[in-house]
Protein backbone atom coordinates (compact mmCIF):
# COMPACT_ATOMS: atom_id res chain seq x y z
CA UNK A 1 0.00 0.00 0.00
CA UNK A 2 1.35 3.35 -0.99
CA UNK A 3 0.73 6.68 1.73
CA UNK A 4 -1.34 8.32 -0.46
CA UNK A 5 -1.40 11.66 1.92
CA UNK A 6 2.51 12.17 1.36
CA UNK A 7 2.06 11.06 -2.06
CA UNK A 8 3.72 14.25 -4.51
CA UNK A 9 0.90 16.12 -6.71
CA UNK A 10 0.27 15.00 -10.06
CA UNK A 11 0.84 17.60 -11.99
CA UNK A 12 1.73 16.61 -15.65
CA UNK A 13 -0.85 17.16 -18.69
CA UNK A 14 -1.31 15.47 -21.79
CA UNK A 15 1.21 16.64 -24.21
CA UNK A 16 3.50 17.60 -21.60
CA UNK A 17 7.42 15.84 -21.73
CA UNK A 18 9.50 14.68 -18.39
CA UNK A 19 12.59 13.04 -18.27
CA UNK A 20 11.80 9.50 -17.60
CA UNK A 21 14.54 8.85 -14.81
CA UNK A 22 12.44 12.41 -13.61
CA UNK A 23 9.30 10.94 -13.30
CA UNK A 24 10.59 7.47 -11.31
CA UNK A 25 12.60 9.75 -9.02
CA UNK A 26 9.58 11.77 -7.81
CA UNK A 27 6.48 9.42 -8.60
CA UNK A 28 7.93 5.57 -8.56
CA UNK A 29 8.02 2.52 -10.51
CA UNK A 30 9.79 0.12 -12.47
CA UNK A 31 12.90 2.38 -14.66
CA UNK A 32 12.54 -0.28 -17.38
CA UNK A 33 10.01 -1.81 -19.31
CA UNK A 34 6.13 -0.84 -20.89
CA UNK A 35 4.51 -1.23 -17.74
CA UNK A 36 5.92 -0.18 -14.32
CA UNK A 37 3.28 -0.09 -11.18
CA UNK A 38 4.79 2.38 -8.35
CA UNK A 39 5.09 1.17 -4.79
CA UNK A 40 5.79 5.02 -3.69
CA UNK A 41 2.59 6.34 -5.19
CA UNK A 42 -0.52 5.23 -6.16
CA UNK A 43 0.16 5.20 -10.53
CA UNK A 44 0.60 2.22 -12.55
CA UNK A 45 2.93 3.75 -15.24
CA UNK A 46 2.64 2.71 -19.07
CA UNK A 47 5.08 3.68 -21.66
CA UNK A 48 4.22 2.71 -25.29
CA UNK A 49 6.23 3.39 -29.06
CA UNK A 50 3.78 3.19 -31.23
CA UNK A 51 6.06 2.91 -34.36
CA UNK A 52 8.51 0.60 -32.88
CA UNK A 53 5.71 -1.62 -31.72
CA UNK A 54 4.16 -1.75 -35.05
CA UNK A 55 6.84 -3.42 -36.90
CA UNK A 56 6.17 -6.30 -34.35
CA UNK A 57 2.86 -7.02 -34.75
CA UNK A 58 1.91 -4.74 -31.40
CA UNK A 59 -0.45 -2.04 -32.41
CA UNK A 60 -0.49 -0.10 -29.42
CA UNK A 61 -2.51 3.17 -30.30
CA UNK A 62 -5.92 4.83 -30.55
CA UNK A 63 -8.51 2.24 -32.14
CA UNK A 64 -11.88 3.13 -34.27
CA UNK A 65 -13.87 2.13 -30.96
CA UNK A 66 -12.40 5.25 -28.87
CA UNK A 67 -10.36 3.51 -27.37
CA UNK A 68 -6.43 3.29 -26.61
CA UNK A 69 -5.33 -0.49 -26.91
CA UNK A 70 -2.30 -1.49 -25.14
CA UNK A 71 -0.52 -5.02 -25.54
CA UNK A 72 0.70 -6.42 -22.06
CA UNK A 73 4.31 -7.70 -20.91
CA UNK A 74 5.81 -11.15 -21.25
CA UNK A 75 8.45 -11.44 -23.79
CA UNK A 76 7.87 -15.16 -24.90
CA UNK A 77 5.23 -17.68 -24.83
CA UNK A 78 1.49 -16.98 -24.40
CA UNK A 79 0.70 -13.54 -21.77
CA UNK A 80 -0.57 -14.36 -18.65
CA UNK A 81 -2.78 -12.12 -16.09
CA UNK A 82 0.28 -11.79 -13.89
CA UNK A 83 2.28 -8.79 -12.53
CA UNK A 84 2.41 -5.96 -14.59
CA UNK A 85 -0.35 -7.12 -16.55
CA UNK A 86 -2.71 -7.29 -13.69
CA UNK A 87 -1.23 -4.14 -12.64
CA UNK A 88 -3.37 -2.85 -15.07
CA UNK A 89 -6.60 -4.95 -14.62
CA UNK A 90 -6.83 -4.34 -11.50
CA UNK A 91 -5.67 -0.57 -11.10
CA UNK A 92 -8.91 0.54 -9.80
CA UNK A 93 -9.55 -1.97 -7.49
CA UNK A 94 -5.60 -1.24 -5.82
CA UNK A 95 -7.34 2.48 -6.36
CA UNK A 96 -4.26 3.20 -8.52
CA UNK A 97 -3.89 6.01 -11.56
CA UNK A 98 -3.31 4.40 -15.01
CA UNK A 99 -0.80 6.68 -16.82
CA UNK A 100 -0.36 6.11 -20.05
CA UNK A 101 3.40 7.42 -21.71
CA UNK A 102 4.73 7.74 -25.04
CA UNK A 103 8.34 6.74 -25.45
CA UNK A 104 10.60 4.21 -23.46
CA UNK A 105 13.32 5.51 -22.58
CA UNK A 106 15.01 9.12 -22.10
CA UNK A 107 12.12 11.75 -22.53
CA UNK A 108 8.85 10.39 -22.88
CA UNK A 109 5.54 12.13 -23.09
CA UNK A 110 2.25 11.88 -21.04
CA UNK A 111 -0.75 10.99 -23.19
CA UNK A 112 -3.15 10.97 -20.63
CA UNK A 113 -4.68 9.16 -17.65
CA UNK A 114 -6.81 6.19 -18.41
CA UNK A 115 -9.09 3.49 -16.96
CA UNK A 116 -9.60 -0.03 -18.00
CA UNK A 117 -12.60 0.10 -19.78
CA UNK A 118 -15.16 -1.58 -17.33
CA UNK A 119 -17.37 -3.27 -20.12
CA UNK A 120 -14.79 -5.01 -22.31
CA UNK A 121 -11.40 -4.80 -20.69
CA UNK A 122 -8.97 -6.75 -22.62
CA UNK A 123 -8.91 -9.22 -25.46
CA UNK A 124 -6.66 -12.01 -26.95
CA UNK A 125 -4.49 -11.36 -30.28
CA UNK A 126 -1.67 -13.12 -32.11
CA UNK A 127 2.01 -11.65 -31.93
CA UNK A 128 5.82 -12.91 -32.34
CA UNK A 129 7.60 -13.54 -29.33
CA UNK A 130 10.68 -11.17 -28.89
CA UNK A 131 13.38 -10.94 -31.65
CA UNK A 132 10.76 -12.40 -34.11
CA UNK A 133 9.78 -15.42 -32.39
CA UNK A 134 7.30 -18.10 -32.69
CA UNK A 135 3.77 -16.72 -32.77
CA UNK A 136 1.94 -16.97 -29.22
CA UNK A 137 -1.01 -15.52 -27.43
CA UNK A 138 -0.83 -12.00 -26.27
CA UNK A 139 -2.86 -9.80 -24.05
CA UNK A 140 -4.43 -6.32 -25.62
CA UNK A 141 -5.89 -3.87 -23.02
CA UNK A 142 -8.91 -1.54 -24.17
CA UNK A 143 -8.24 1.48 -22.45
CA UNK A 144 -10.33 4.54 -22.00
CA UNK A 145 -9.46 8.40 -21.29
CA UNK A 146 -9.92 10.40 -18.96
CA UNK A 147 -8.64 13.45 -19.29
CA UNK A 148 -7.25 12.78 -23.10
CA UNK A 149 -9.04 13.32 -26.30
CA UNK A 150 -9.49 10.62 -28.21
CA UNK A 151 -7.71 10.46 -31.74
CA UNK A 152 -8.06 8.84 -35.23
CA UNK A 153 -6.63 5.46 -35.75
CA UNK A 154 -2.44 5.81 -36.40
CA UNK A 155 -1.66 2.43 -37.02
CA UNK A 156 -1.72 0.45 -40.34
CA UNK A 157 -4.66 -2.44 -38.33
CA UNK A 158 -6.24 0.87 -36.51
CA UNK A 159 -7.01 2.68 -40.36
CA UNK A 160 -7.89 -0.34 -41.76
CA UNK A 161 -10.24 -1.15 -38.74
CA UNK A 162 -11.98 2.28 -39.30
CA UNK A 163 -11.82 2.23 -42.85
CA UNK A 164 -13.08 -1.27 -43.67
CA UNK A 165 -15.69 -2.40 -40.89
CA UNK A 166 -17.34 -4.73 -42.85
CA UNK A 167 -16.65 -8.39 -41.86
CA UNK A 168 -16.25 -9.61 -45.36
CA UNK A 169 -14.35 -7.00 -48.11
CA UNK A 170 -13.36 -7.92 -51.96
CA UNK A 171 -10.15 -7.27 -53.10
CA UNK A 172 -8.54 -7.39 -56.36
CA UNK A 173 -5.90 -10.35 -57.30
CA UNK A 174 -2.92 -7.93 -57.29
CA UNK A 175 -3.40 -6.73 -53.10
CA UNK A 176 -0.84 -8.66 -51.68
CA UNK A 177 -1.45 -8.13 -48.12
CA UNK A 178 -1.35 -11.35 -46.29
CA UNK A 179 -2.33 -12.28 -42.78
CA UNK A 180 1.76 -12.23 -42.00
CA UNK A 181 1.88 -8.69 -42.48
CA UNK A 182 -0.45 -7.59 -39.61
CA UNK A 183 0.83 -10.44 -37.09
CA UNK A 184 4.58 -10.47 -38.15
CA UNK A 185 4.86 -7.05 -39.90
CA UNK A 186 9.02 -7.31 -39.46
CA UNK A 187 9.58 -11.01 -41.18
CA UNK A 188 10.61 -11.33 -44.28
CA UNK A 189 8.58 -13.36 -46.88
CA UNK A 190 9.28 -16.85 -46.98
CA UNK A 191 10.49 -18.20 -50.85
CA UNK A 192 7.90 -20.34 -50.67
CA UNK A 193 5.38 -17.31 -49.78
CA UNK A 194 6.88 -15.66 -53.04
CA UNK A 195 6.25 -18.57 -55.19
CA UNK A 196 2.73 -18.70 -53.56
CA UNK A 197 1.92 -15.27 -54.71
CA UNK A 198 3.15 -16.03 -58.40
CA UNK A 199 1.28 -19.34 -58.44
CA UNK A 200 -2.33 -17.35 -57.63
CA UNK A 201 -1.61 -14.88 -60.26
CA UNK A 202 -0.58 -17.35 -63.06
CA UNK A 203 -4.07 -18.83 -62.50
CA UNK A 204 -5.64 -16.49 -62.34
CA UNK A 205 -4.60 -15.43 -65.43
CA UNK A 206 -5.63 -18.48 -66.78
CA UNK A 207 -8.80 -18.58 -65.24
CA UNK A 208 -9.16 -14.97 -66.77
CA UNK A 209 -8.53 -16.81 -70.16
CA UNK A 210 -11.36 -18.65 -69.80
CA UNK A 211 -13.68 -16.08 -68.46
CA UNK A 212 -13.80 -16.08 -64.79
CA UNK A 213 -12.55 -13.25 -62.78
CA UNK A 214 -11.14 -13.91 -59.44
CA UNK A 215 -11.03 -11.50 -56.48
CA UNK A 216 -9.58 -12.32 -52.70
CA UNK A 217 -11.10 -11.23 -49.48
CA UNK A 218 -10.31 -9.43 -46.84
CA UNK A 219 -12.05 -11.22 -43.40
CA UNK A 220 -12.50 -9.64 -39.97
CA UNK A 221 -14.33 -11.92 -37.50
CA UNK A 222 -16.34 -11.16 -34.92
CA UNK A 223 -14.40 -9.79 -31.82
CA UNK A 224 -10.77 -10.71 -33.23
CA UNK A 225 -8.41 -7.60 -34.15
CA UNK A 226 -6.43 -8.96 -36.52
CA UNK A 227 -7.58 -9.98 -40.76
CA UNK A 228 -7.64 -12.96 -42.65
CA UNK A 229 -6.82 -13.14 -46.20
CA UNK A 230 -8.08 -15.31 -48.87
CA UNK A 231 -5.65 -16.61 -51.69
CA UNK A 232 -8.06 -16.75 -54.58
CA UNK A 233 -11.81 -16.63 -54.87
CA UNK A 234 -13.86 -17.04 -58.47
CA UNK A 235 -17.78 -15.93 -57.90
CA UNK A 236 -18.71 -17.65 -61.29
CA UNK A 237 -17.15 -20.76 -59.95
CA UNK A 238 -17.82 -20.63 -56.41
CA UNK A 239 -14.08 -21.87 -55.91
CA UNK A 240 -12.28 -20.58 -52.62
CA UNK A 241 -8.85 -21.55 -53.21
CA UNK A 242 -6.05 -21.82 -50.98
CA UNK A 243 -2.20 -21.83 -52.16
CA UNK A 244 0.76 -23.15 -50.94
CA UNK A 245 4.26 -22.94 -52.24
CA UNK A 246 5.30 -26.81 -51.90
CA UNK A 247 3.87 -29.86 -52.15
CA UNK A 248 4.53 -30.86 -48.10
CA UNK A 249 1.96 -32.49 -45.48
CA UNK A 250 2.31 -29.76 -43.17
CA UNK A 251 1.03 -27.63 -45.76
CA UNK A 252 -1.87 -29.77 -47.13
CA UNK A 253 -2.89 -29.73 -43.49
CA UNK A 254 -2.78 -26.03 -43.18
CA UNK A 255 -4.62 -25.14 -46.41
CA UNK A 256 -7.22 -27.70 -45.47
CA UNK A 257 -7.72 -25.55 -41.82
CA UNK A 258 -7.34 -22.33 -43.79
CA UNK A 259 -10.25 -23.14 -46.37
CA UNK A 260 -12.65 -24.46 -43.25
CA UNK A 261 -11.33 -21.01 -41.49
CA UNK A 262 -12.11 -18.67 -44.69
CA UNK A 263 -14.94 -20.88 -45.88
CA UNK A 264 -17.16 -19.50 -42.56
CA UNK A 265 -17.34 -16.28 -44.26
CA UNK A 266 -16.92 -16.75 -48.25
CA UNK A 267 -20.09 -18.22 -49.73
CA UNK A 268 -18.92 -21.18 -51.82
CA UNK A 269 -19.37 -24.11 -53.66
CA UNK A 270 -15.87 -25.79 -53.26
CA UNK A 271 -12.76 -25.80 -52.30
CA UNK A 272 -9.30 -26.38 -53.39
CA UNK A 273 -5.56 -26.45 -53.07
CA UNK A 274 -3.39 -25.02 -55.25
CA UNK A 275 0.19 -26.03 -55.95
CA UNK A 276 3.07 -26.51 -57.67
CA UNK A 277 3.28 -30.23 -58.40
CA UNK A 278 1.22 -33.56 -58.27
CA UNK A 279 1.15 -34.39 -54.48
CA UNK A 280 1.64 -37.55 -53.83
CA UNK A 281 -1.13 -40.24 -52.99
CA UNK A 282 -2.05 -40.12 -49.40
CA UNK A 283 -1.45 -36.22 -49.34
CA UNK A 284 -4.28 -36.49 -52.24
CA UNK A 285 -6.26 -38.92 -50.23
CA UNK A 286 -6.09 -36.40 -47.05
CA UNK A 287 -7.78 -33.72 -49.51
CA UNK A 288 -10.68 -35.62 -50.72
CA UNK A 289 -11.19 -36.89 -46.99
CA UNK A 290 -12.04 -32.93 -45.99
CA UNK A 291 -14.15 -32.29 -49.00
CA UNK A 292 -10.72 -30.46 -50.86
CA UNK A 293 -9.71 -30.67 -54.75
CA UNK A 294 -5.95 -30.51 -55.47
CA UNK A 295 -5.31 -27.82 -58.58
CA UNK A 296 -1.61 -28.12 -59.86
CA UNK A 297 0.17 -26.83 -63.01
CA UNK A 298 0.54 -29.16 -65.91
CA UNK A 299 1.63 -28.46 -69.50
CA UNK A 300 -0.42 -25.37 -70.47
CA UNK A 301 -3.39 -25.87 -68.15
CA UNK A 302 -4.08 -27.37 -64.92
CA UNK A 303 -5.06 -30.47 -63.39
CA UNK A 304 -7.24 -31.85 -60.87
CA UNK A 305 -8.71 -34.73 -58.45
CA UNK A 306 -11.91 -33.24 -59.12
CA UNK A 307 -12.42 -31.72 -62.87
CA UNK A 308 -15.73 -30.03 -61.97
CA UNK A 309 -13.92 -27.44 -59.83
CA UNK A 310 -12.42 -26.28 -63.31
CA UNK A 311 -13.56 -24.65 -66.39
């Protein structure tokens, strides 16, 4: 418990800059870190980088809702509800002031004091675990002002999000945005992601030649914060396709969970892989169990276990 009564005055606006060394010396907390709840005085402090974060999959900013989300701490492996996180959950209850900071390190800026918004308080998202790690569960805090104004959406998922709120958009062939780039902004595309992208546009093309124009989508489902992307999609066909750069189990397995993912939300008729080569037998037999064709390149056309997915 802090002694609120010798506790120094608050006296810092939004907009207003402080040293951050400054602000632990008179007010408390953890020096290091995004979240740092002071034993001295009753704050829980939060220090955010918007831009840094971004290239990390953390979109830590001003949301079309109103409200300022803020990923929690925990480096690697899925968030938990622990220390500084619940710092922040339970602010209110510890009758603590959630003070919200842009900038890490050296001078940082106050944006504001906030609560945890009482009707929906956090939610679960997908990020990279430090240093571009293996994807795990992460915790996202909705938090609104008090004595801030909210703003417009700065982030790329924030514009988007206010841009695009319908849960199913249409987007031409050529959009290359991929689910990758919103959860793991910093990685670089795989070579099998490249050959991916040239194998949808090759056929495509050819699908083009024989009359049917193909579109992706752009999917936002019901309470997640992060899109899904579609590979390939022809209306006149009702074909949701699904691409994958080699001809591997793990990746017959994955398009056949990305279809039944998509397929929720794209109105279709079937469904098929596409890649680069004949897969062999029981990677064909795993397909036709889950109601999948298999669409590969040969000569000038394509082939398939099911011809009346084709033209």
């Amino acid at each position: 418990m802090t002694d609120v009564e010798s506790s120094p005055v608050w006296k810092l606006k939004p907009g207003d800059a402080i040293e951050r060394k400054k602000l632990h010396s008179e007010f408390g907390g953890r020096t290091q870190g995004g979240i740092g709840p002071s034993a001295k005085t009753p704050n829980v402090f939060i220090f955010t980088d918007p831009v840094a974060g971004e290239k990390h999959g953390y979109y830590d900013d001003w949301m079309p809702d109103g409200r300022f989300h803020y990923s929690g701490e925990g480096q690697y492996g899925d968030q938990r509800m622990l220390s500084g996180n619940a710092s922040i959950l339970h602010h209110q209850a510890e009758g603590r002031a959630l003070r919200v900071f842009q900038g890490a390190r050296g001078t940082v800026t106050y944006r504001g004091e906030f609560i945890v918004d009482p009707k929906d308080p956090w939610y679960e998202a997908d990020a990279p675990e430090t240093n571009d790690g293996a994807l795990r569960k992460v915790i996202v805090f909705r938090l609104k002002p008090v004595d801030a104004a909210p703003q417009g959406p700065a982030t790329r998922l924030g514009r988007l999000m206010s841009s695009s709120p319908n849960e199913v958009d249409e987007l031409p062939i050529e959009r290359n945005e991929t689910e990758r780039a919103f959860v793991n902004p910093n990685r670089e595309p795989y070579e099998a992601e490249r050959k991916e992208g040239k194998l949808v546009q090759d056929f495509a093309d050819w699908l083009t030649g024989k009359g049917h124009q193909s579109c992706r989508h752009r999917v936002l489902p019901p309470e997640e914060s992060r899109p899904l992307f579609t590979d390939l999609y022809s209306k006149g066909l009702g074909l949701l396709v699904e691409a994958k750069g080699s001809v591997t189990r793990e990746n017959v397995r994955m398009a056949i969970g990305q279809l039944a993912d998509y397929g929720r939300f794209v109105e279709h008729s079937a469904r098929a892989i596409l890649v680069p080569s004949k897969p062999r037998p029981d990677l064909l037999s795993l397909a036709e169990s889950q109601g999948c064709a298999v669409i590969w390149p040969e000569g000038k056309g394509y082939a398939t276990t099911d011809p009346a997915v084709l033209p």
